[in-house]
Protein backbone atom coordinates (compact mmCIF):
# COMPACT_ATOMS: atom_id res chain seq x y z
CA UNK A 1 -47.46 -56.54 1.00
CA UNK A 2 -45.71 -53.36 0.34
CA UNK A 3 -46.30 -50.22 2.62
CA UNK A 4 -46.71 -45.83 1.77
CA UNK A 5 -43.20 -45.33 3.79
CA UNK A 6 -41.46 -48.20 1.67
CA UNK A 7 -42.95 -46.52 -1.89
CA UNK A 8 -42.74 -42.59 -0.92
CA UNK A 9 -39.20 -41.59 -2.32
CA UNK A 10 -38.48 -44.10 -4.97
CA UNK A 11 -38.48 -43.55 -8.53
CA UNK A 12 -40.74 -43.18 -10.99
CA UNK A 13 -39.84 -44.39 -14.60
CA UNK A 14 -41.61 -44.13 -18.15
CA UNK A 15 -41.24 -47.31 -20.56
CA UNK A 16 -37.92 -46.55 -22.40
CA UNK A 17 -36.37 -46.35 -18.28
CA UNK A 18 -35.53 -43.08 -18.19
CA UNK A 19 -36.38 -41.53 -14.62
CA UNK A 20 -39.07 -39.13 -14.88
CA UNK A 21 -39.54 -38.29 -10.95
CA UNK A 22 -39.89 -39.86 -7.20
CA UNK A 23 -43.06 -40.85 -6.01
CA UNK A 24 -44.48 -37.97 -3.49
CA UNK A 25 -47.90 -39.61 -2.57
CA UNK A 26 -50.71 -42.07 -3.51
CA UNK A 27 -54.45 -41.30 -4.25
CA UNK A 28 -57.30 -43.49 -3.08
CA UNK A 29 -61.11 -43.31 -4.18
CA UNK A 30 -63.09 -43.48 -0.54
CA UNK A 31 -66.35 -44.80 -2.42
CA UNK A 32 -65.25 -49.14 -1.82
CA UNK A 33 -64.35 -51.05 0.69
CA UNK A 34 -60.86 -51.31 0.33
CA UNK A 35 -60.23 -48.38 -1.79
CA UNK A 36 -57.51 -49.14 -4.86
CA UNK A 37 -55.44 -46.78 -5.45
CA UNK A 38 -56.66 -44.12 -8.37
CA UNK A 39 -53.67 -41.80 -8.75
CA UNK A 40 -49.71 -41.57 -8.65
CA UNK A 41 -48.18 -38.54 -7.26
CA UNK A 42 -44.90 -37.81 -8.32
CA UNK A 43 -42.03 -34.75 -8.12
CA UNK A 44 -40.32 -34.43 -11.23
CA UNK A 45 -37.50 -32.28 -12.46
CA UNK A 46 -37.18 -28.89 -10.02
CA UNK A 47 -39.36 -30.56 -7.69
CA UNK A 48 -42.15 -29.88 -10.01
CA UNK A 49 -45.48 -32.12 -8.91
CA UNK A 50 -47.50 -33.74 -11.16
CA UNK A 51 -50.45 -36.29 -11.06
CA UNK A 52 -51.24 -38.87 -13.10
CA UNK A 53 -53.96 -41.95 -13.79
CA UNK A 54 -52.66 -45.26 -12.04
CA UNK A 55 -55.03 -47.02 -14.11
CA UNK A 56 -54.25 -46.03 -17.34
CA UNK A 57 -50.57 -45.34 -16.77
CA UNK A 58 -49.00 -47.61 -14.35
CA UNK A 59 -46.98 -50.83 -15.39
CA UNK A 60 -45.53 -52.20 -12.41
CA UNK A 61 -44.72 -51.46 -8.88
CA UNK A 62 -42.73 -52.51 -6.30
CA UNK A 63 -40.94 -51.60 -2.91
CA UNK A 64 -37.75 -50.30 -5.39
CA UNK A 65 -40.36 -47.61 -7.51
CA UNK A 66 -42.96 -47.42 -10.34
CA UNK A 67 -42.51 -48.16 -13.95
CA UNK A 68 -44.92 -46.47 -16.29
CA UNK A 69 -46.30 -48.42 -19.77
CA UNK A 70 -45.90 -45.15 -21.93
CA UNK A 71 -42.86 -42.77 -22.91
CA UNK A 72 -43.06 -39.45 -20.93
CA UNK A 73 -43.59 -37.46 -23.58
CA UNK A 74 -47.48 -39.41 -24.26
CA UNK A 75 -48.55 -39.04 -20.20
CA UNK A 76 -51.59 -36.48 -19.98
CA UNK A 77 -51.67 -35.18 -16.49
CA UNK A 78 -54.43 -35.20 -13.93
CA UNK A 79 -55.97 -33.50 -11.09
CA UNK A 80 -57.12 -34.95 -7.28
CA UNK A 81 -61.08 -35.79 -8.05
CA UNK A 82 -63.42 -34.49 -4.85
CA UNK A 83 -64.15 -38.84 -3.95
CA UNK A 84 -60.47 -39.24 -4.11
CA UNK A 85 -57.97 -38.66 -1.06
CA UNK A 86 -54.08 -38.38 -0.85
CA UNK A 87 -52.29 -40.89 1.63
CA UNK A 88 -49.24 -38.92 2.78
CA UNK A 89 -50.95 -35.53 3.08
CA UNK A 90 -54.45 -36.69 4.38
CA UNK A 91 -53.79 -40.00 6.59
CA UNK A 92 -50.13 -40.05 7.68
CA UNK A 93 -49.58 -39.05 10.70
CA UNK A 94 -53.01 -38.43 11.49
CA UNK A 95 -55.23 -39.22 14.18
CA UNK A 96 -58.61 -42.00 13.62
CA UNK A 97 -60.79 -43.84 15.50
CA UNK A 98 -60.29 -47.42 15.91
CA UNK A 99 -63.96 -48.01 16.55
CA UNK A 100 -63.75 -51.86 17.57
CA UNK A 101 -61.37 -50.64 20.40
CA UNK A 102 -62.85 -47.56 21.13
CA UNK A 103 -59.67 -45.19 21.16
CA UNK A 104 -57.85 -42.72 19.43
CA UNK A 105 -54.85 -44.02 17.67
CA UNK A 106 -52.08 -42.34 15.67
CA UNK A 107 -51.50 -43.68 11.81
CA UNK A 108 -48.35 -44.34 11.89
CA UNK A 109 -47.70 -45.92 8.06
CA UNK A 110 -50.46 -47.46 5.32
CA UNK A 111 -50.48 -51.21 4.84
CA UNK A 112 -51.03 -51.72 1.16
CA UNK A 113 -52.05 -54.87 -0.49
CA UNK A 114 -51.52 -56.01 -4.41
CA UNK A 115 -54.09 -57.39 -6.75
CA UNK A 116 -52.91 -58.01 -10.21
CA UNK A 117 -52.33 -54.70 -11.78
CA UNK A 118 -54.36 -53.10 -8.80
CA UNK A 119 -52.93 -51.39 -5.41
CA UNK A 120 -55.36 -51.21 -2.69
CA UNK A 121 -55.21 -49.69 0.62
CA UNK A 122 -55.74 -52.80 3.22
CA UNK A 123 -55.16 -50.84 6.49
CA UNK A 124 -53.45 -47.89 8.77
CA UNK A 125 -50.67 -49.23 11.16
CA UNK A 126 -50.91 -47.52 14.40
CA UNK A 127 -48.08 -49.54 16.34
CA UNK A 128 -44.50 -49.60 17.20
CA UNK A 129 -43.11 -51.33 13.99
CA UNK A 130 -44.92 -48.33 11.90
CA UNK A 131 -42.99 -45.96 13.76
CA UNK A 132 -39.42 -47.83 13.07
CA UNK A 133 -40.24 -48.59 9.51
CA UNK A 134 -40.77 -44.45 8.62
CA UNK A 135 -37.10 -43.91 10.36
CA UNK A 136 -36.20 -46.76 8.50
CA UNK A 137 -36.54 -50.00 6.77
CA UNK A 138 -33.66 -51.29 8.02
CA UNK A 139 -34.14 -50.12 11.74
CA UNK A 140 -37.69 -51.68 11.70
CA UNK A 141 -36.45 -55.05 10.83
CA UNK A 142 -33.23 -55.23 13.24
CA UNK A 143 -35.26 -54.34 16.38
CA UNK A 144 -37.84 -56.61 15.28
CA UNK A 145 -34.77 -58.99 14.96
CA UNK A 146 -33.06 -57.88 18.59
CA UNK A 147 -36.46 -58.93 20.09
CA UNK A 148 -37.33 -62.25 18.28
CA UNK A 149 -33.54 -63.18 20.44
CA UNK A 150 -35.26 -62.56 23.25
CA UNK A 151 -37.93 -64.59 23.13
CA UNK A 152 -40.44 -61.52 22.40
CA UNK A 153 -42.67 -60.35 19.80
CA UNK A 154 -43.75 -57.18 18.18
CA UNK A 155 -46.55 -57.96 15.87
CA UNK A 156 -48.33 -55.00 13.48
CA UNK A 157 -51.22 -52.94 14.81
CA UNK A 158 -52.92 -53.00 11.75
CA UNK A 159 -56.95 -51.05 11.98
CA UNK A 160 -59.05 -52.30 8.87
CA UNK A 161 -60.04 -49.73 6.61
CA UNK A 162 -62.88 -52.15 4.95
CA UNK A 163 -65.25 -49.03 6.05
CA UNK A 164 -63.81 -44.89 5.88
CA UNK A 165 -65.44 -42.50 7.07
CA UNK A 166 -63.62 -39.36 6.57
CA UNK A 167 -64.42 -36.36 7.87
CA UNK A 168 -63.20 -32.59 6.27
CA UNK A 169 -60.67 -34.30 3.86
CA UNK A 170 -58.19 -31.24 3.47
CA UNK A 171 -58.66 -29.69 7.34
CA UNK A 172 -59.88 -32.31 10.00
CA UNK A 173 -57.22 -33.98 12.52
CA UNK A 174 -59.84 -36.58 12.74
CA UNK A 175 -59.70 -39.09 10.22
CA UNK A 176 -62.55 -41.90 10.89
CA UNK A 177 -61.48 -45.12 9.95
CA UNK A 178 -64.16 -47.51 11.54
CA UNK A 179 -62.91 -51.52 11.59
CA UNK A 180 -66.49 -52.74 11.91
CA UNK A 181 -69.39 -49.82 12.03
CA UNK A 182 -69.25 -45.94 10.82
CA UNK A 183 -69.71 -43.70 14.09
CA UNK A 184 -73.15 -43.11 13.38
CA UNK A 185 -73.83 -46.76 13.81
CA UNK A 186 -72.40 -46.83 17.27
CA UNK A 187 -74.31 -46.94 20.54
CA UNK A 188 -73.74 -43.31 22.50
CA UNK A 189 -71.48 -44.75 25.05
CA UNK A 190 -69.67 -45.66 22.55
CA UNK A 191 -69.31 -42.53 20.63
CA UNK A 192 -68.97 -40.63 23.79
CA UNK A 193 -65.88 -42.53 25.24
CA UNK A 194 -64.22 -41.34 21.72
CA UNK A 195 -65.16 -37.98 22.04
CA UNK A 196 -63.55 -37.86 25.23
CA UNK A 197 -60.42 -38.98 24.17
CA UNK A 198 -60.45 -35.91 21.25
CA UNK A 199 -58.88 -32.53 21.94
CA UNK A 200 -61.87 -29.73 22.01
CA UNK A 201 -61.49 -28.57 17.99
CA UNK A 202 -61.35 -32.43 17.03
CA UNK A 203 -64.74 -33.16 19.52
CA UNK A 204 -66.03 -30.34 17.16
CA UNK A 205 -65.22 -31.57 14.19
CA UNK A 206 -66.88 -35.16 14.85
CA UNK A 207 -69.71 -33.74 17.11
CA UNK A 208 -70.93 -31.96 13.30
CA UNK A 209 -71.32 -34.80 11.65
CA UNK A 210 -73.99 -35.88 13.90
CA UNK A 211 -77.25 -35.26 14.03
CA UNK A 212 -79.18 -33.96 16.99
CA UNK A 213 -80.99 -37.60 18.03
CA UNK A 214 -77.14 -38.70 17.95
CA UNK A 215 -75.62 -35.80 19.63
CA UNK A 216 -78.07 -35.39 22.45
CA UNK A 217 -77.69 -39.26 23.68
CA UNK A 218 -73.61 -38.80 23.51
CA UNK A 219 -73.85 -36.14 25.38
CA UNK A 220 -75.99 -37.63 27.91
CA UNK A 221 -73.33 -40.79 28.26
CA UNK A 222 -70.10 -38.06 28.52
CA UNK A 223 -68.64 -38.05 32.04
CA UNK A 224 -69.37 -34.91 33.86
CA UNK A 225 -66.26 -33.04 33.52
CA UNK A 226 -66.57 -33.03 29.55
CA UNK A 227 -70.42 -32.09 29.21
CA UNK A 228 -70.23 -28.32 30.66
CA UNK A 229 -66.80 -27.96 28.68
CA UNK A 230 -68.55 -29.03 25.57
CA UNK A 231 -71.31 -27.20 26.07
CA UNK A 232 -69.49 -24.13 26.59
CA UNK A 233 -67.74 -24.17 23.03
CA UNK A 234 -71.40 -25.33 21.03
CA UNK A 235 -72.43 -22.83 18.91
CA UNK A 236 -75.32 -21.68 21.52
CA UNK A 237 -78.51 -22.13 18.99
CA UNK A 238 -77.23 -25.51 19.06
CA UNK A 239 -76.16 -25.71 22.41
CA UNK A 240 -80.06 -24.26 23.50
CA UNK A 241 -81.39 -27.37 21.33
CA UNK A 242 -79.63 -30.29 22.27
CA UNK A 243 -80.36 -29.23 26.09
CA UNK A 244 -84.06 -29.07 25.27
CA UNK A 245 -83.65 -32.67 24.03
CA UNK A 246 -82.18 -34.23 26.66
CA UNK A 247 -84.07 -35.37 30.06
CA UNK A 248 -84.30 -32.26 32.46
CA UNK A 249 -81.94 -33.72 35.34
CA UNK A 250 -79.69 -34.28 32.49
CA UNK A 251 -79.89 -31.07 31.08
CA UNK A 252 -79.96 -29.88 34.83
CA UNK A 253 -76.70 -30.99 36.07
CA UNK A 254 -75.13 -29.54 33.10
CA UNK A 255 -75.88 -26.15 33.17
CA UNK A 256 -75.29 -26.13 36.71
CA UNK A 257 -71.86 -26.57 35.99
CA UNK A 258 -72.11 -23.46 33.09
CA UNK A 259 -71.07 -20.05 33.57
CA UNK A 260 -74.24 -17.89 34.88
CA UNK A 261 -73.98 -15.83 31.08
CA UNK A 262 -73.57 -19.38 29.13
CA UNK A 263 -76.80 -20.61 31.23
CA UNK A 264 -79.22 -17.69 30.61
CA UNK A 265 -78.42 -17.40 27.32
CA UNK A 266 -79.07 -20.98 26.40
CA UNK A 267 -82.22 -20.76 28.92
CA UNK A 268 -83.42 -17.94 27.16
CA UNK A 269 -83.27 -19.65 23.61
CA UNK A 270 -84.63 -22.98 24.57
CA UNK A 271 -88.89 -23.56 24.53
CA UNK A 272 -90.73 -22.28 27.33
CA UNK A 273 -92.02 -25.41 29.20
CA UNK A 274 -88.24 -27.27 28.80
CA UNK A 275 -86.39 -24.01 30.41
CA UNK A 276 -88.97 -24.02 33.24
CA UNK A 277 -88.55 -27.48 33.98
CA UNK A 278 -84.51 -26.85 34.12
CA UNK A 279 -85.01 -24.24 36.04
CA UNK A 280 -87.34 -25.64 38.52
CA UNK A 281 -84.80 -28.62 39.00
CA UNK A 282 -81.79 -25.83 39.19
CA UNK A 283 -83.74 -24.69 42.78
CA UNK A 284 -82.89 -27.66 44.26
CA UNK A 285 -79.27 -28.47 45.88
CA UNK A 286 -76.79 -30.57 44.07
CA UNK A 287 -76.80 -33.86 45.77
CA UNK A 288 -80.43 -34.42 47.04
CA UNK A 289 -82.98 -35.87 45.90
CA UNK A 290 -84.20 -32.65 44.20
CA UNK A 291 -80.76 -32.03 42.46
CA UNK A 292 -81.30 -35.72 41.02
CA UNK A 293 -84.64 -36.33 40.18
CA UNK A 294 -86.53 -36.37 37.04
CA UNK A 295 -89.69 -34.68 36.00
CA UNK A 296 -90.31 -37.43 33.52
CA UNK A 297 -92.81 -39.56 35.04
CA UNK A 298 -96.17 -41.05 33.92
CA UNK A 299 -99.18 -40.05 36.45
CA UNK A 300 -103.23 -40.66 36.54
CA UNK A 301 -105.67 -40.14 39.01
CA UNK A 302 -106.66 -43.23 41.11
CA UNK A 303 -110.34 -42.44 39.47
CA UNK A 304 -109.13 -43.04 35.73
CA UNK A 305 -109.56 -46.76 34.76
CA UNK A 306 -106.70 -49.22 33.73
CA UNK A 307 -108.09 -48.94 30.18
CA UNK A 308 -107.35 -44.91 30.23
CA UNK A 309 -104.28 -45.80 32.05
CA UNK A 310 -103.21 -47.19 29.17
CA UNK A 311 -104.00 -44.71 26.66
CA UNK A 312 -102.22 -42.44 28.41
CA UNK A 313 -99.13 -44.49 27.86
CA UNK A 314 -99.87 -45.79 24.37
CA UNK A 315 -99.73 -41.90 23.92
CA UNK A 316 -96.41 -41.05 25.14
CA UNK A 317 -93.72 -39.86 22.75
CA UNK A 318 -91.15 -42.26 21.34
CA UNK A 319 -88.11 -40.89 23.34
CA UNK A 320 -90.05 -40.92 26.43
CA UNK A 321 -87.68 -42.55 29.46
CA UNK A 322 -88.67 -45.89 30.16
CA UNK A 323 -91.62 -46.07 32.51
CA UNK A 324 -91.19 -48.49 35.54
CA UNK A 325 -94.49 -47.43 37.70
CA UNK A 326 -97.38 -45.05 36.79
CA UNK A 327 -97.81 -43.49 39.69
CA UNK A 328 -101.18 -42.60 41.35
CA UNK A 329 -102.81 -39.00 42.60
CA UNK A 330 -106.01 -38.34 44.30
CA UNK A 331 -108.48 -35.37 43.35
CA UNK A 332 -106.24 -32.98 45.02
CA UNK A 333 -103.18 -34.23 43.07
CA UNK A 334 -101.59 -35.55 46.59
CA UNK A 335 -99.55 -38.98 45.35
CA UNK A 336 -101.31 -41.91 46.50
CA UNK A 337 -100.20 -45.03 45.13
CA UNK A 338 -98.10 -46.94 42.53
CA UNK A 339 -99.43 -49.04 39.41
CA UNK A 340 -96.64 -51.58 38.18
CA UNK A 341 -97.28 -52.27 34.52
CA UNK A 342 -97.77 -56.19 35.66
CA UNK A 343 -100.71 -54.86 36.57
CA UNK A 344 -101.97 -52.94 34.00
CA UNK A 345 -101.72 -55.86 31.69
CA UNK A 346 -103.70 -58.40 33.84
CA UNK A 347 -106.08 -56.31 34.95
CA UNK A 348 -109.59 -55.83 33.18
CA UNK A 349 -109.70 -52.38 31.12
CA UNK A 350 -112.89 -51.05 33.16
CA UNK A 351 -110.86 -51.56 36.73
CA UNK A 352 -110.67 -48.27 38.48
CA UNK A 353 -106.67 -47.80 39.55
CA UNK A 354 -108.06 -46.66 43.06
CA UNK A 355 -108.92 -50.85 43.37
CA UNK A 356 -105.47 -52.21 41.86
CA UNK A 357 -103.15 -49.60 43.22
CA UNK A 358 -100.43 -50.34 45.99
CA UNK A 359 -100.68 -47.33 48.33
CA UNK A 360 -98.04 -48.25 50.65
CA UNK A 361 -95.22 -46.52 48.65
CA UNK A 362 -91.89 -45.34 49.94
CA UNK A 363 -91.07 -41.75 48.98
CA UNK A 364 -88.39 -39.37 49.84
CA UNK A 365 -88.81 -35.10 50.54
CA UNK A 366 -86.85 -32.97 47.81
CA UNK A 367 -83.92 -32.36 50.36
CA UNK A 368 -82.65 -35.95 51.05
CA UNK A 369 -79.00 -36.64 50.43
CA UNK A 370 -78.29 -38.92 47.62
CA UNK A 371 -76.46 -40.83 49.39
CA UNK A 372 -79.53 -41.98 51.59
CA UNK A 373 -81.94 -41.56 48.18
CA UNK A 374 -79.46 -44.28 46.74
CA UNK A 375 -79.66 -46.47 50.28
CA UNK A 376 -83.05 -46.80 50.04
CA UNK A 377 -83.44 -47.86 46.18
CA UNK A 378 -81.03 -50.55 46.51
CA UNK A 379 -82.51 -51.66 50.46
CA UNK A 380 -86.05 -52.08 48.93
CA UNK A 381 -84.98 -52.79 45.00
CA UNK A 382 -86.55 -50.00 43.24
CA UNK A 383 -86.17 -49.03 39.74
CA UNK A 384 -87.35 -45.75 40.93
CA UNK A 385 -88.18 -43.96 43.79
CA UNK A 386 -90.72 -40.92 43.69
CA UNK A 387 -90.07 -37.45 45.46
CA UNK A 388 -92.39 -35.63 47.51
CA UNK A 389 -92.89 -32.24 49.20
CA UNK A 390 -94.27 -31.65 52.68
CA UNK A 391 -97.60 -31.57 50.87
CA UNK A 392 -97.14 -35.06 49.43
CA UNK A 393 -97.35 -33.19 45.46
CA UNK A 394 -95.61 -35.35 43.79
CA UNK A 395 -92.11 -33.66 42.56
CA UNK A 396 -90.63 -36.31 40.72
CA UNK A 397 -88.65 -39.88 40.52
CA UNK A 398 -85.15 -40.53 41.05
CA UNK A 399 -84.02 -43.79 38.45
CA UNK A 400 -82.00 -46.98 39.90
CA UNK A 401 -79.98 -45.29 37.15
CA UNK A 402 -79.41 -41.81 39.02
CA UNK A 403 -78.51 -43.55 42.01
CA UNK A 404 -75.73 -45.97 40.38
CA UNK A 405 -74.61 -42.45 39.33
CA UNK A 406 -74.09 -40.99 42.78
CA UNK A 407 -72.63 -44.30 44.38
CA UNK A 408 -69.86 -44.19 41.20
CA UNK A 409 -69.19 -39.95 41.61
CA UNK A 410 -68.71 -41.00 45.56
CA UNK A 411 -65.96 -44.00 44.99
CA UNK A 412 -64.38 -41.79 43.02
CA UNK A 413 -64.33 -38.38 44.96
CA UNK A 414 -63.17 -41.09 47.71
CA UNK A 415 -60.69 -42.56 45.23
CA UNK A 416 -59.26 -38.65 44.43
CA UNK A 417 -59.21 -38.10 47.93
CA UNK A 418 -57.24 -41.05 49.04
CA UNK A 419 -54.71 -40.10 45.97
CA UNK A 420 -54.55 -35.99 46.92
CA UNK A 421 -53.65 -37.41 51.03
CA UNK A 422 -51.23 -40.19 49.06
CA UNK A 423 -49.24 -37.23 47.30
CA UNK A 424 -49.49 -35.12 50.68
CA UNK A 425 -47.77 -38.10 52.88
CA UNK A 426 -45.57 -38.39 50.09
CA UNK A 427 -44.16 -34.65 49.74
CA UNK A 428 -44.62 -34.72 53.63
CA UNK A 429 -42.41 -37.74 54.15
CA UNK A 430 -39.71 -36.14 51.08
CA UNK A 431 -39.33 -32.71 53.35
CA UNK A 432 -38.74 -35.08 56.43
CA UNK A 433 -36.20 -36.95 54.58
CA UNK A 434 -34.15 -34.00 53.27
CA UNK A 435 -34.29 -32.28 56.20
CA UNK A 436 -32.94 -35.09 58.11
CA UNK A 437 -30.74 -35.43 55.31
CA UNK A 438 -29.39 -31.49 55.27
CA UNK A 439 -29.21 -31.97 59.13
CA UNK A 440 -26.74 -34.78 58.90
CA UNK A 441 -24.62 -33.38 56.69
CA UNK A 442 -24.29 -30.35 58.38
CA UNK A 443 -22.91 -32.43 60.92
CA UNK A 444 -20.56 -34.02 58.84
CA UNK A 445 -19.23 -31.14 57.69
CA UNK A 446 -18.94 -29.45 61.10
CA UNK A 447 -17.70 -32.23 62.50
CA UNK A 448 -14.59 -31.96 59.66
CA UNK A 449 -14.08 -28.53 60.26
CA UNK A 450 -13.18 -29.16 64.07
């Protein structure tokens, strides 16, 4: 196995041996799955940088330089083709995406591995030894040696480059080297745990390559302290449409947390019905039941049959939320009952709901605290609990899913509460102690001084 940091710096020799310059950097082609290497990058006299074919000019290689199967004086000189990428200036020291454990890792040196006449690129390392082995060979080796003494190990970090994705060759910080699946490929809580772990312009430059289905959902899985911020530095045309996408609590809770300028002005670009939904939801007060429902339910009248009831679901757009109940209104759209979908299936197509409904349904007013909302869906086992007004209209449902989300944002507020009066009794109990501390030795001195 030989490695960039061991090859970078050695020379680079024609066939009569004469020295011709030191290897500056490597070229790979990103099109296979372990890309070989495609071109030799080299400084010659003066510091002068040339390129050359490794196919049709390289002889041999090894950790001590290159030797070249032609005089100087017959090498024709190349350029960097647009599949092909430079391992020193474009991966070294860069930052990728171990996508098998979801985090961002430094590269830290390139594992190469030889096949016949061919050099491929096998793999970044992203650990300690990678680190040691750019200082130095040498260094590398003897604290790998000072540690095997002691009975401990450091073993290579070594992240699989049998699938690249690279993203903005020549500009990104972001390279994408994905062990098992390309980003695109990954489920949205995936995706979203690395895209909290970039800095804002590398979110931005990963966040383009996706589409809108794919951006929308990671999103929707970011924690809630990253969403507004993201949102806030989204081109707003974009911004306005991935909003639209998402569910309206979701879309909700987020531009509560935007400035008031940043909210109207995506408002004002997104559909009609979507920003009057958001802004319906907006009236209500973060951390009720109205701050936390959705308007995404499924409702008929309790004088439609099963067999329309039905319909109206076979009907329902693809990325609809998964229905748990259709849920029943009378002529006067008051909410009346629940139909599981148990029910729907067993039951004969001509069956009006009004005979197969369960009308003794638990519902909560818009102004109930989630904390109670969440009580009763895990008391009674709901997978969703509608919302009512003093009229019984139906307002909406709040998910098993929405309430999971409140119990989790309450351990931790409780969590950064218990840590914010830790660090007060701390700095408390410090002041105590150095005054104490100043107050004896004031007495130490003045007891000298007598």
């Amino acid at each position: 196995m030989l490695y960039l940091s061991q090859m970078t710096g050695k020379p680079v020799v024609d066939a009569t041996g004469e020295k011709i310059g030191t290897i500056s950097d490597l070229a790979i082609s990103t099109g296979e799955v372990f890309p070989r290497i495609t071109s030799l990058a080299f400084q010659g006299p003066g510091k002068v940088p040339f390129m050359i074919s490794w196919r049709k000019y390289v002889e041999g290689f090894d950790e001590n330089g290159i030797t070249l199967g032609v005089p100087a004086h017959d090498i024709r000189f190349s350029y960097l083709q647009p599949d092909e990428v430079l391992l020193a200036r474009d991966l070294m020291n860069r930052q990728i995406v171990d996508t098998q454990g979801m985090k961002v890792v430094r590269v830290n040196d390139l594992k190469l591995s030889v096949s016949g006449s061919q050099l491929r690129l096998l793999g970044a390392e992203v650990g300690t030894r990678g680190i040691l082995r750019g200082l130095a060979p040498w260094l590398e080796r003897a604290v790998v040696a000072v540690a095997r003494a002691f009975g401990k190990k450091i073993d290579e970090q070594i992240i699989a480059w049998n699938y690249m994705d690279l993203l903005d060759r020549d500009l990104s910080e972001v390279q994408l080297s994905v062990t098992h699946k390309r980003l695109d490929e990954l489920h949205p809580a995936d995706v979203a745990d690395i895209l909290e772990q970039l800095d804002p312009q590398q979110r931005a430059n990963v966040f383009q390559h996706l589409d809108d289905a794919q951006a929308t959902e990671a999103i929707s899985e970011m924690e809630d302290e990253y969403q507004a911020d993201f949102i806030e530095n989204l081109d707003t045309k974009r911004a306005a449409g991935l909003l639209g996408n998402m569910d309206p609590d979701d879309a909700a809770d987020i531009v509560r947390d935007l400035s008031y300028e940043k909210a109207e002005t995506l408002l004002r670009l997104m559909g009609m019905e979507d920003a009057t939904e958001i802004r319906r939801l907006l009236g209500y007060k973060d951390g009720t039941a109205g701050g936390m429902m959705t308007t995404q339910f499924v409702a008929v009248h309790d004088d439609d049959t099963v067999g329309e009831t039905i319909e109206v679901l076979r009907e329902l757009p693809e990325d609809h939320p998964t229905v748990h109940y259709v849920y029943v209104l009378n002529e006067y759209d008051e909410f009346v009952g629940v139909l599981s979908l148990r029910t729907l299936v067993l039951t004969d197509d001509s069956t009006r709901v009004s005979a197969v409904m369960f009308d003794d349904v638990i519902s909560v007013p818009p102004d109930e605290t989630e904390e109670d909302v969440a009580a009763d869906i895990f008391k009674y086992d709901l997978p969703a609990m509608p919302v009512v007004d003093e009229h019984n209209m139906m307002l909406g449902i709040v998910t098993v899913d929405d309430a999971w989300d409140a119990i989790e944002e309450d351990v931790s507020g409780d969590k950064t509460k218990r840590n914010v009066l830790k660090g007060v009794g701390i700095a408390v109990a410090a002041v105590l102690f150095l005054a104490l501390y100043t107050l004896a030795l004031f007495q130490i001195i003045g007891y000298s001084w007598r």
